[in-house]
PDB file of N, CA and C in Angstrom:
ATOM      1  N   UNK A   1       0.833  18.669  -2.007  1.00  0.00           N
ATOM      2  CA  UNK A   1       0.315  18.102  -3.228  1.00  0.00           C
ATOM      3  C   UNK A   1       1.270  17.042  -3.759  1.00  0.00           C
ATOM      4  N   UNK A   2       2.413  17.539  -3.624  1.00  0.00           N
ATOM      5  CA  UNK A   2       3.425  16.420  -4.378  1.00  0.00           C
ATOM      6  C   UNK A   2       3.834  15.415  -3.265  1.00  0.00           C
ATOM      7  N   UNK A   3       3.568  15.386  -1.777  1.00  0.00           N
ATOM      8  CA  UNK A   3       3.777  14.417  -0.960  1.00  0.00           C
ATOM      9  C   UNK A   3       2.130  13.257  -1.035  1.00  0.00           C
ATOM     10  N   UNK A   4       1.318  14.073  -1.332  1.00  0.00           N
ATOM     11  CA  UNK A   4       0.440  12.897  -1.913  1.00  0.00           C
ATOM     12  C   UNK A   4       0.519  12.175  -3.263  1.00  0.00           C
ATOM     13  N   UNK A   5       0.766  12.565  -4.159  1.00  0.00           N
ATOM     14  CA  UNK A   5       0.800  12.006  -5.289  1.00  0.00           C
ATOM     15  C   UNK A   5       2.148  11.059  -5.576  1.00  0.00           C
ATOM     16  N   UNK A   6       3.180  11.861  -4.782  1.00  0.00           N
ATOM     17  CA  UNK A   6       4.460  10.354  -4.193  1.00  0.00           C
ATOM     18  C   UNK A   6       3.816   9.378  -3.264  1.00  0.00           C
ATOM     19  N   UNK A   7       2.958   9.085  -2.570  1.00  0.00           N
ATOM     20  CA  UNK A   7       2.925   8.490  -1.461  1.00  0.00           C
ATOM     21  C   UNK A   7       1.391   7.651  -2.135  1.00  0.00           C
ATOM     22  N   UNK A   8       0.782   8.131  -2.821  1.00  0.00           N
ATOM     23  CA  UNK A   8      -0.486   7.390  -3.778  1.00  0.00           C
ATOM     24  C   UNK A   8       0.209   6.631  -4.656  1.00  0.00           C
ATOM     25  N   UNK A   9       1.763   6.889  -5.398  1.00  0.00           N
ATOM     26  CA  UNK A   9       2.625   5.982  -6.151  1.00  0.00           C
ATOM     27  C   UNK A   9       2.805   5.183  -5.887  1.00  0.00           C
ATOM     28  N   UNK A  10       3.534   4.945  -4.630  1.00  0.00           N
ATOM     29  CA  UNK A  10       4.074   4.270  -4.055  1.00  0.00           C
ATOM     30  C   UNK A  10       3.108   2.976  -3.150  1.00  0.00           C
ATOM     31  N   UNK A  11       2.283   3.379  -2.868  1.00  0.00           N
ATOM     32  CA  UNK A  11       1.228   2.319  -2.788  1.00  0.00           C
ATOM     33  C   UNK A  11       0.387   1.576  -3.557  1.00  0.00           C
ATOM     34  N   UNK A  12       0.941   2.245  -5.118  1.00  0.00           N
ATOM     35  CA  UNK A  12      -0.083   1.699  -6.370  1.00  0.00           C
ATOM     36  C   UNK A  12       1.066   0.558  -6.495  1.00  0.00           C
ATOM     37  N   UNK A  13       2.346   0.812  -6.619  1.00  0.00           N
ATOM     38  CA  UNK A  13       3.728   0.495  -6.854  1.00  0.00           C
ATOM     39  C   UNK A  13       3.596  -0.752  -5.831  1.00  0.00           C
ATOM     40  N   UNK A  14       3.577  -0.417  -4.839  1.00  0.00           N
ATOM     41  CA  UNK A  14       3.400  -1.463  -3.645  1.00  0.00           C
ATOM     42  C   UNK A  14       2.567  -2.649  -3.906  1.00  0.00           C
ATOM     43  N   UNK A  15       1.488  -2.343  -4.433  1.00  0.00           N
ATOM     44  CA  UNK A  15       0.368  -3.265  -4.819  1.00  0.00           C
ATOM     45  C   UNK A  15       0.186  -4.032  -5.916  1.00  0.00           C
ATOM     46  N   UNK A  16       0.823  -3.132  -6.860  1.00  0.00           N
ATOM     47  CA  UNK A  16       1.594  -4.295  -8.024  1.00  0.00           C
ATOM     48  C   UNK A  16       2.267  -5.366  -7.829  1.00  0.00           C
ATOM     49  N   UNK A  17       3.766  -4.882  -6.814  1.00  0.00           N
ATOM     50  CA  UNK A  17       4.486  -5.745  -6.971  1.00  0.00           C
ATOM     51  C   UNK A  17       4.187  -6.959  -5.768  1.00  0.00           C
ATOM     52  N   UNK A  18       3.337  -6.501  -4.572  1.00  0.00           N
ATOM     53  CA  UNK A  18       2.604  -8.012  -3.975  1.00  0.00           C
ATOM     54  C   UNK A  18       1.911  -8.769  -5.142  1.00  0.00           C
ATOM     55  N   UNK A  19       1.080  -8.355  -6.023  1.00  0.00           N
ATOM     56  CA  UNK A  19       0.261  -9.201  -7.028  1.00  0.00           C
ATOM     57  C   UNK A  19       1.102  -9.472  -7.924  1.00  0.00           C
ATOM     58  N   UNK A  20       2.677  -9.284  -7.873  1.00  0.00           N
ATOM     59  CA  UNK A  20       3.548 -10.017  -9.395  1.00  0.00           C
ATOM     60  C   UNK A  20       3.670 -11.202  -8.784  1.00  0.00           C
ATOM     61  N   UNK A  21       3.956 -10.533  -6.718  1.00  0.00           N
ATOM     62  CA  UNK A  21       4.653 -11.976  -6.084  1.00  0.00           C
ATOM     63  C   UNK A  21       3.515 -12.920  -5.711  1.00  0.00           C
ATOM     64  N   UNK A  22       2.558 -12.760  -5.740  1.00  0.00           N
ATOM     65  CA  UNK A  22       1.657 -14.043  -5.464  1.00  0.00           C
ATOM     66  C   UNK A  22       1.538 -14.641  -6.590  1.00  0.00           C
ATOM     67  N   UNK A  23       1.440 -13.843  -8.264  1.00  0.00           N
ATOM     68  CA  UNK A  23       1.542 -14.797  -9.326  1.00  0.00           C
ATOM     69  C   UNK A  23       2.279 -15.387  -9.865  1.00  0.00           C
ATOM     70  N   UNK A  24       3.877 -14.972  -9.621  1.00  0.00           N
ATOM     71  CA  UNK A  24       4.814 -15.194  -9.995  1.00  0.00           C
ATOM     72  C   UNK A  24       5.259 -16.557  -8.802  1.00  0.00           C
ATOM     73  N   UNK A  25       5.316 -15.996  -7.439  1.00  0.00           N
ATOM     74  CA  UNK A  25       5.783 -16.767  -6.233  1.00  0.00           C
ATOM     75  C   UNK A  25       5.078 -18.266  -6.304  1.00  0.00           C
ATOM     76  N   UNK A  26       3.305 -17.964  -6.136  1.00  0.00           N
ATOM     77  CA  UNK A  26       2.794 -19.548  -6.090  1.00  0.00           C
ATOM     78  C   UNK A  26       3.034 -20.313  -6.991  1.00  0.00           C
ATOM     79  N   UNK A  27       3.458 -20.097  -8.320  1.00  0.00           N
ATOM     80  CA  UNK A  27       4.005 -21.244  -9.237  1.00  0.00           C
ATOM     81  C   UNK A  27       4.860 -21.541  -8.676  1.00  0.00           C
ATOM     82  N   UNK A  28       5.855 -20.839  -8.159  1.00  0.00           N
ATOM     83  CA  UNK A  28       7.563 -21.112  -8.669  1.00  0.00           C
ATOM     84  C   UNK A  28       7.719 -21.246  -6.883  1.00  0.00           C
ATOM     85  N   UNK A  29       7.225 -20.926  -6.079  1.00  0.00           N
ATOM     86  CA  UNK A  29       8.266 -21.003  -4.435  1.00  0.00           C
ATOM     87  C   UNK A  29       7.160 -21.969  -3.706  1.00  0.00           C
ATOM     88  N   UNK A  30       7.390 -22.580  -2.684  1.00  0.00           N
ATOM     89  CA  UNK A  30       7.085 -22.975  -1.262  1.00  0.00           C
ATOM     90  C   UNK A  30       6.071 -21.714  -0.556  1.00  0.00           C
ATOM     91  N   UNK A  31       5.427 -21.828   0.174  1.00  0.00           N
ATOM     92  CA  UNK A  31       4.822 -21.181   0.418  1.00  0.00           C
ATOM     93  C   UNK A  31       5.243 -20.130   1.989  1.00  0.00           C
ATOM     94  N   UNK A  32       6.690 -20.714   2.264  1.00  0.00           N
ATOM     95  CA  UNK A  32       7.253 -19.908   3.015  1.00  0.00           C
ATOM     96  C   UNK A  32       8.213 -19.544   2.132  1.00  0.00           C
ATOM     97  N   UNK A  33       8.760 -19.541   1.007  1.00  0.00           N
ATOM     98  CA  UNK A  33       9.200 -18.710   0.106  1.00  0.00           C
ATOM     99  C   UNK A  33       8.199 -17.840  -0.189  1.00  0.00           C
ATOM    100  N   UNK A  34       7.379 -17.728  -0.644  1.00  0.00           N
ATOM    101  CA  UNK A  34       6.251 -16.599  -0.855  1.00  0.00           C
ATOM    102  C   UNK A  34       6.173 -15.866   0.141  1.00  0.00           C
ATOM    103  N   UNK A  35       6.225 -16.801   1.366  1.00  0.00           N
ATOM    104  CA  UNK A  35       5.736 -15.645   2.837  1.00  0.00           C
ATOM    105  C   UNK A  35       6.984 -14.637   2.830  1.00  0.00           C
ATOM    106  N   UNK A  36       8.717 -15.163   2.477  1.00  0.00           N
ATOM    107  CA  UNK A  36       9.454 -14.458   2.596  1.00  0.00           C
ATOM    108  C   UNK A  36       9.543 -13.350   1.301  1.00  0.00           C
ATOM    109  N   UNK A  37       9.030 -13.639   0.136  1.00  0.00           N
ATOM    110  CA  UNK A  37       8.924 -12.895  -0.761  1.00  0.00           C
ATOM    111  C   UNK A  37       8.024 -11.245  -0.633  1.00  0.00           C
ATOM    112  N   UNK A  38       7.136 -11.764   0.631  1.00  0.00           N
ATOM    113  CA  UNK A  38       6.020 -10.753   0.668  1.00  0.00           C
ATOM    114  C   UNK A  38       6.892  -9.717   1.104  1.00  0.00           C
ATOM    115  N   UNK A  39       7.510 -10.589   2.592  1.00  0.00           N
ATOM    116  CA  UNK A  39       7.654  -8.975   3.470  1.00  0.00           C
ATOM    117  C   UNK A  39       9.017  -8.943   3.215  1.00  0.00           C
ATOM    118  N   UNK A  40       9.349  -8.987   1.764  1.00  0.00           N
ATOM    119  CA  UNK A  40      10.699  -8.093   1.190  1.00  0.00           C
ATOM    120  C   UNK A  40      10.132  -6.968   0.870  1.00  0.00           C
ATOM    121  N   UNK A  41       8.830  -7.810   0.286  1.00  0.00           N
ATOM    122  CA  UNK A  41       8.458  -6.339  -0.868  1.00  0.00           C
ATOM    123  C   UNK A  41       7.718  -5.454   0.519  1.00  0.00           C
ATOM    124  N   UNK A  42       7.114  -5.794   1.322  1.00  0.00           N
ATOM    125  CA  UNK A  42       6.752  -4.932   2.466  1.00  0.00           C
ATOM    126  C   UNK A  42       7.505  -4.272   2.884  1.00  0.00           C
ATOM    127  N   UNK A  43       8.698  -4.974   3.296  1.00  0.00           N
ATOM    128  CA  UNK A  43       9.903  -3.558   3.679  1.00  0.00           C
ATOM    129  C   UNK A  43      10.752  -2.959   2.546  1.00  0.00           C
ATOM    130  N   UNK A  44      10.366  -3.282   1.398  1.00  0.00           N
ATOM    131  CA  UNK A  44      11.398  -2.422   0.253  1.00  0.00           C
ATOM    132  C   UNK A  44       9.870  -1.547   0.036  1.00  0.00           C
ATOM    133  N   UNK A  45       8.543  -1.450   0.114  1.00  0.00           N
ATOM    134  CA  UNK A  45       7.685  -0.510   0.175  1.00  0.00           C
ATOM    135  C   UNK A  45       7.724   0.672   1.239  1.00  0.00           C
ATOM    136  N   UNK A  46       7.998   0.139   2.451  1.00  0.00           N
ATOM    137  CA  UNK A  46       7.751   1.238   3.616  1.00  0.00           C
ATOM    138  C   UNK A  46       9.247   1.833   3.738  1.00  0.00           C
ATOM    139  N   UNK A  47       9.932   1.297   2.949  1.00  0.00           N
ATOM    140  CA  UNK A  47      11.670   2.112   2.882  1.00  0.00           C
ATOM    141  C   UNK A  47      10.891   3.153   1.701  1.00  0.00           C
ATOM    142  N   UNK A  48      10.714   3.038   0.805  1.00  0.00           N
ATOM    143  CA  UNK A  48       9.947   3.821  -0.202  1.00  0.00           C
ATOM    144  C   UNK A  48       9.462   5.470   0.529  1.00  0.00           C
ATOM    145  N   UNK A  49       8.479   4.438   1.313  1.00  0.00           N
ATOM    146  CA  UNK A  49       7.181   5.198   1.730  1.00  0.00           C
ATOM    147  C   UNK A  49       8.191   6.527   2.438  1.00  0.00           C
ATOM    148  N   UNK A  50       8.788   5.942   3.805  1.00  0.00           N
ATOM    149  CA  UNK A  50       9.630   6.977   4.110  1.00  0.00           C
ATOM    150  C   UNK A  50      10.628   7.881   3.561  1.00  0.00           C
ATOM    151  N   UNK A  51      11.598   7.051   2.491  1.00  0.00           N
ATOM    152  CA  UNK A  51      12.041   7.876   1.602  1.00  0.00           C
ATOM    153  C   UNK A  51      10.964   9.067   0.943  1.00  0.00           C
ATOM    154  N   UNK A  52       9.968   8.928   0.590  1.00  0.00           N
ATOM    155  CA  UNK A  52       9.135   9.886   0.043  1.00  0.00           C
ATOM    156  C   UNK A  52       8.492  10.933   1.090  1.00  0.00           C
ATOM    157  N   UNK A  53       8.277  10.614   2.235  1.00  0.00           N
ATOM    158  CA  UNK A  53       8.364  11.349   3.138  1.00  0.00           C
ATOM    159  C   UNK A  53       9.150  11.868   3.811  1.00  0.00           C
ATOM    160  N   UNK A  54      10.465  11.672   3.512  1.00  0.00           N
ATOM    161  CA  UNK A  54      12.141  12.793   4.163  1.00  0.00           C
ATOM    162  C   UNK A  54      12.139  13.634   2.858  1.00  0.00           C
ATOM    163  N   UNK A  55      11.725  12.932   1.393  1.00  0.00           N
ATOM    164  CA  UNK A  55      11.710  14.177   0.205  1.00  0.00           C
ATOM    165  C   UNK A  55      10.678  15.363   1.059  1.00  0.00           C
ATOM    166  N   UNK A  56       9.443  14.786   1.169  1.00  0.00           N
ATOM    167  CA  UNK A  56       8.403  16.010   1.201  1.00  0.00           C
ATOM    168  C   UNK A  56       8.597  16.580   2.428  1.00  0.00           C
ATOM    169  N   UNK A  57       9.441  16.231   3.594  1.00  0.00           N
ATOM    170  CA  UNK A  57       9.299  16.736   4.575  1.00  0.00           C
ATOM    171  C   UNK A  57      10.853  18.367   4.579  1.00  0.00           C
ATOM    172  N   UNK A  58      11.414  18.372   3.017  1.00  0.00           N
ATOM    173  CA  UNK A  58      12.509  19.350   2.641  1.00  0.00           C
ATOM    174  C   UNK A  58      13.561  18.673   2.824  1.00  0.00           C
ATOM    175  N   UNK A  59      14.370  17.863   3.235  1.00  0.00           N
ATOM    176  CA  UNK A  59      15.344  17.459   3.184  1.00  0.00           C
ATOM    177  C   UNK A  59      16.123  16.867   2.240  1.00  0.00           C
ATOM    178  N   UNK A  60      17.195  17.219   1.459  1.00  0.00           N
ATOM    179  CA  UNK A  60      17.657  16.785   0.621  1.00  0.00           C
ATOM    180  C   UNK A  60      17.913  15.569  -0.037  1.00  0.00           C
ATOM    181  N   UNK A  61      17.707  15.635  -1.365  1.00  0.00           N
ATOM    182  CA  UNK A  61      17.562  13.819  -2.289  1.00  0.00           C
ATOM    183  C   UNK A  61      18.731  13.423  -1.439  1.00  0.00           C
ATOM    184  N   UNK A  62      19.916  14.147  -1.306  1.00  0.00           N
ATOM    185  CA  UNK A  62      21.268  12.762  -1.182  1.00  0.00           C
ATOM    186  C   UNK A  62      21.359  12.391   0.605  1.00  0.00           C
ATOM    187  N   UNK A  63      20.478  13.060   1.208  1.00  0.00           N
ATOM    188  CA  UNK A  63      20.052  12.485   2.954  1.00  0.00           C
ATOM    189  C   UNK A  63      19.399  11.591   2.577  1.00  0.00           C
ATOM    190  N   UNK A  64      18.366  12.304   1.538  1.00  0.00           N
ATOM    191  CA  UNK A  64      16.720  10.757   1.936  1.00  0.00           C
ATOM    192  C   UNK A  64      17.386   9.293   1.052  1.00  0.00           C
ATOM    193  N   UNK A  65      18.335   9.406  -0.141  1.00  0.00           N
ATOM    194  CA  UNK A  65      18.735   8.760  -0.531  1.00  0.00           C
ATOM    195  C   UNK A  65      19.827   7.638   0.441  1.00  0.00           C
ATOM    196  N   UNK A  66      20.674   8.483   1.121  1.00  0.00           N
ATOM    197  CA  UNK A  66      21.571   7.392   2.414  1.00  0.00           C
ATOM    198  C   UNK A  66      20.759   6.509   3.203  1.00  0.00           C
ATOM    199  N   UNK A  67      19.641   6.851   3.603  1.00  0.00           N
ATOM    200  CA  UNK A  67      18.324   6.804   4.417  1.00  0.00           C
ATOM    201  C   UNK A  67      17.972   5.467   3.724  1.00  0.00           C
ATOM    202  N   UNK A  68      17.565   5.806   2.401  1.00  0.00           N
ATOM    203  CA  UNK A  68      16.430   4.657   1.755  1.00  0.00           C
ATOM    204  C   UNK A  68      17.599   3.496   1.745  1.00  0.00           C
ATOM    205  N   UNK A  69      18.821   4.079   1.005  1.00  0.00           N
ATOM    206  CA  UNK A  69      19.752   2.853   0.953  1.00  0.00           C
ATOM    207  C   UNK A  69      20.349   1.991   2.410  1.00  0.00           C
ATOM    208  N   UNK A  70      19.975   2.921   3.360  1.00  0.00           N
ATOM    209  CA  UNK A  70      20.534   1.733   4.795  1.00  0.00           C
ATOM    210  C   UNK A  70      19.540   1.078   4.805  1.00  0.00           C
ATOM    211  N   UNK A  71      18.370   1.819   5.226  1.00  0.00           N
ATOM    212  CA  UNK A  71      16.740   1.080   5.274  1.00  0.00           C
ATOM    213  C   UNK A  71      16.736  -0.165   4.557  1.00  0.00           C
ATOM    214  N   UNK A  72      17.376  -0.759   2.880  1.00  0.00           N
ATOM    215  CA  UNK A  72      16.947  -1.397   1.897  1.00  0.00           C
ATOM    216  C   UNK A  72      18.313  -2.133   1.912  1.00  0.00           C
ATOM    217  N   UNK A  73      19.331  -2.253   3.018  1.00  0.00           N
ATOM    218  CA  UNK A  73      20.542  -3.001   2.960  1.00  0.00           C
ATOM    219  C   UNK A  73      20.189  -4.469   2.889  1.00  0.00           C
ATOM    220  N   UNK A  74      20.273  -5.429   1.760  1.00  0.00           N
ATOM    221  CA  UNK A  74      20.202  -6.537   2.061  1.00  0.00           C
ATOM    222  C   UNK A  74      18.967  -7.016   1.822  1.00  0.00           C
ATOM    223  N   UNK A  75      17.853  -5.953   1.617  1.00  0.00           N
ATOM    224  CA  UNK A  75      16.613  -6.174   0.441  1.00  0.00           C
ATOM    225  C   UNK A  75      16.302  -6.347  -1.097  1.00  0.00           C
ATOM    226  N   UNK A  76      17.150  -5.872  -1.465  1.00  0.00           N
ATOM    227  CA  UNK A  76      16.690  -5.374  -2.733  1.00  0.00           C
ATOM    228  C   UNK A  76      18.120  -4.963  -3.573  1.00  0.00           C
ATOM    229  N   UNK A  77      18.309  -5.277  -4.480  1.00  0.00           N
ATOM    230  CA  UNK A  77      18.863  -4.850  -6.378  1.00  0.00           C
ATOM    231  C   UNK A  77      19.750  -3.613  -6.156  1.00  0.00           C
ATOM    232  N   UNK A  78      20.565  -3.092  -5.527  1.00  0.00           N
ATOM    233  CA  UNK A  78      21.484  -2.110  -6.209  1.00  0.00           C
ATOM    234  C   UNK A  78      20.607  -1.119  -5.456  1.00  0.00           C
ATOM    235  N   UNK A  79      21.090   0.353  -5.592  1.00  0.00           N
ATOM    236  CA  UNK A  79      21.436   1.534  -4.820  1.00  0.00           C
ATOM    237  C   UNK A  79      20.119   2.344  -5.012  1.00  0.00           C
ATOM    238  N   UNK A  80      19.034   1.809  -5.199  1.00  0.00           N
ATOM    239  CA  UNK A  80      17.712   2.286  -5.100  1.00  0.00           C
ATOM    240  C   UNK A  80      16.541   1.224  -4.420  1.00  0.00           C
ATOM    241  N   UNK A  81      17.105   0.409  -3.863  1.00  0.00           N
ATOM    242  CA  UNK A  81      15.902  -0.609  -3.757  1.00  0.00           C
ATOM    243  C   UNK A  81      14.998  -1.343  -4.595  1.00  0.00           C
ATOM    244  N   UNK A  82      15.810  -1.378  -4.958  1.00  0.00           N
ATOM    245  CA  UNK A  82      15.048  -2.721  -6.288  1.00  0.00           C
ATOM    246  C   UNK A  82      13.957  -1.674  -7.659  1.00  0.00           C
ATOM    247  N   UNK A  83      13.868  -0.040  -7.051  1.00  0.00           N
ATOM    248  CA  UNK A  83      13.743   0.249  -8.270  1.00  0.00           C
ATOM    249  C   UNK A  83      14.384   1.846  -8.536  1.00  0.00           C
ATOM    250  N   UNK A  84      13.923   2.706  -9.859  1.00  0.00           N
ATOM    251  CA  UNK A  84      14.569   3.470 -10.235  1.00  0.00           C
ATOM    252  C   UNK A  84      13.580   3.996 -11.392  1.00  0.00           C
ATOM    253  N   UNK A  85      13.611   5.193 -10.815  1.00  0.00           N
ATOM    254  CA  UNK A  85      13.004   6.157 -11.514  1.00  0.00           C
ATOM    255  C   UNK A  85      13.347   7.454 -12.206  1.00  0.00           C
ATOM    256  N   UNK A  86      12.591   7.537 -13.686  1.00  0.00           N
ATOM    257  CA  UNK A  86      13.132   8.801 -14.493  1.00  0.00           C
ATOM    258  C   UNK A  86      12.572  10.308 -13.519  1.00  0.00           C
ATOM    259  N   UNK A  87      13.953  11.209 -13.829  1.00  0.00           N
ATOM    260  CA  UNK A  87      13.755  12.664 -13.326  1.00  0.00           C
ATOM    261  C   UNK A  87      13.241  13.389 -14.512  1.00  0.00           C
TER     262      UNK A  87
END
């Protein structure tokens, strides 16, 4: 139950932030800036996705956490991948 309702987040989450970057990106970038904008957010999503699936699969926050942070080296904002969420 709770590996769906993480993994339905995370694709709502996902889908937001492609539609900030096409509204935000086509003003402001090149359109291979946009292309590179996408598949940041594509791989800072499927780092997500798996992070939420090493949670539901039992393995501990501070494994799935090392995990998400190698996955997101050089993607994304600081020690969550560009985001951060209340416990």
């Amino acid at each position: 139950m709770i590996h769906k309702f993480v993994k339905n987040r995370l694709v709502a989450l996902a889908a937001i932030a492609l539609a900030a970057t096409f509204s935000i990106a086509h003003a402001q970038h090149s359109d291979k800036e946009t292309q590179a904008d996408i598949q940041r957010h594509q791989a800072m999503a499927a780092a997500h996705e798996a992070a939420a699936k090493c949670l539901a699969s039992g393995k501990k926050e501070d494994i799935c956490m090392k995990e998400l942070q190698a996955s997101c080296k050089g993607l994304a904002v600081g020690k969550y991948c560009g985001m951060k969420h209340a416990h």
